[in-house]
Protein backbone atom coordinates (compact mmCIF):
# COMPACT_ATOMS: atom_id res chain seq x y z
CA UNK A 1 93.06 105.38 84.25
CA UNK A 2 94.32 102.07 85.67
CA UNK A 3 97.51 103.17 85.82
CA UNK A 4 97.05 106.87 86.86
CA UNK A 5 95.35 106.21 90.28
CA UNK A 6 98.11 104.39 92.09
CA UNK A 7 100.68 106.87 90.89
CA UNK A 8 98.52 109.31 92.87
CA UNK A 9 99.30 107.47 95.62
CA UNK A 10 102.69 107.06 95.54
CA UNK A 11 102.78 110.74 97.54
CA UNK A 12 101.47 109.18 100.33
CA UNK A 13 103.96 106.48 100.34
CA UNK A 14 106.62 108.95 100.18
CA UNK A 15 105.71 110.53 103.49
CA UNK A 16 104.94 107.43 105.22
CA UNK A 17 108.88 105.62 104.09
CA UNK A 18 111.31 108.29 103.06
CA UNK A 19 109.84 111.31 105.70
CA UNK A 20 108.39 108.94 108.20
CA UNK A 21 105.02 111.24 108.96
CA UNK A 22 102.75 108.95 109.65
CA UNK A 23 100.27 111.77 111.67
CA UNK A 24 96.73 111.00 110.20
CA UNK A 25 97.34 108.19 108.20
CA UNK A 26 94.83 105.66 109.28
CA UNK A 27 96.59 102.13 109.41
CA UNK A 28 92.76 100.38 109.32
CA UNK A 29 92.08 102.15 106.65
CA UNK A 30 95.20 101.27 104.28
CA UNK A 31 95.06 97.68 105.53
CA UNK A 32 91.28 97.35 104.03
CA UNK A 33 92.33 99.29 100.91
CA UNK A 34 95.36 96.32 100.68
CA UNK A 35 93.31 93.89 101.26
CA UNK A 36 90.39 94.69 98.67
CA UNK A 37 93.60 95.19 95.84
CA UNK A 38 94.77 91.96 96.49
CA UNK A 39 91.42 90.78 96.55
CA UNK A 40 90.56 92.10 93.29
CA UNK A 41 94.01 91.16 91.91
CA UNK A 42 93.67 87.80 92.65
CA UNK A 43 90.17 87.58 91.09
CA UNK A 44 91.54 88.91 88.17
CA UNK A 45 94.20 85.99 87.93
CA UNK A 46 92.08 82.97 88.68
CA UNK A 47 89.73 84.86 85.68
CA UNK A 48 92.22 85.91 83.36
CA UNK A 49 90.83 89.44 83.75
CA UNK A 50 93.96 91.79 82.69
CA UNK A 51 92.28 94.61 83.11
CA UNK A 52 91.53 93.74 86.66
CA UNK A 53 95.38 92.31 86.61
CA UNK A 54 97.39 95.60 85.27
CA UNK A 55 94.75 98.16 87.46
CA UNK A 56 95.29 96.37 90.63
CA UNK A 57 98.66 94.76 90.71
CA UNK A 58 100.41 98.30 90.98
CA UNK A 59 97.54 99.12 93.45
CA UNK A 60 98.68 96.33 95.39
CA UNK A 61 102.07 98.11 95.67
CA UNK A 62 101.86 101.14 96.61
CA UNK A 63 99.49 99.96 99.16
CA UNK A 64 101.41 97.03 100.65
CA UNK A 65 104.72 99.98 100.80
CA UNK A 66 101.85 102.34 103.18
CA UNK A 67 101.13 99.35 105.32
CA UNK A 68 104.89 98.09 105.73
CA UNK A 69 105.52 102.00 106.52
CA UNK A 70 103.11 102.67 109.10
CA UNK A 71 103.61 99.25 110.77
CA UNK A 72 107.55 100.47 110.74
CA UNK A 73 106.64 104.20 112.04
């Protein structure tokens, strides 16, 4: 399930970089989704948590490539 989730988003990051629609994506809202990822990423380092590591890391991702796109478009 880890894994499956951000692949689900990877849609989204597909309209925001390759087709550059960017109409109702909410920049505020990606940026806290980012921001909680990394959050929980990093927890998962410091705590040697791979669970938290492998489900979050690819979160991280996708979600950093919708930020970098709407900040673009």
């Amino acid at each position: 399930m880890g894994i499956l989730l951000p692949i689900l988003t990877i849609p989204q990051a597909y309209s925001v970089i390759i087709e550059k629609e960017t109409a109702g994506v909410s920049l505020l809202t990606w940026s806290f989704y980012l921001l909680s990822s990394t959050l929980f990423a990093i927890f998962g380092v410091i705590h040697n948590q791979k669970l938290l590591i492998v489900t979050y890391i690819p979160f991280v991702l996708v979600e950093a490539v919708i930020v970098i796109g709407l900040l673009l478009y």
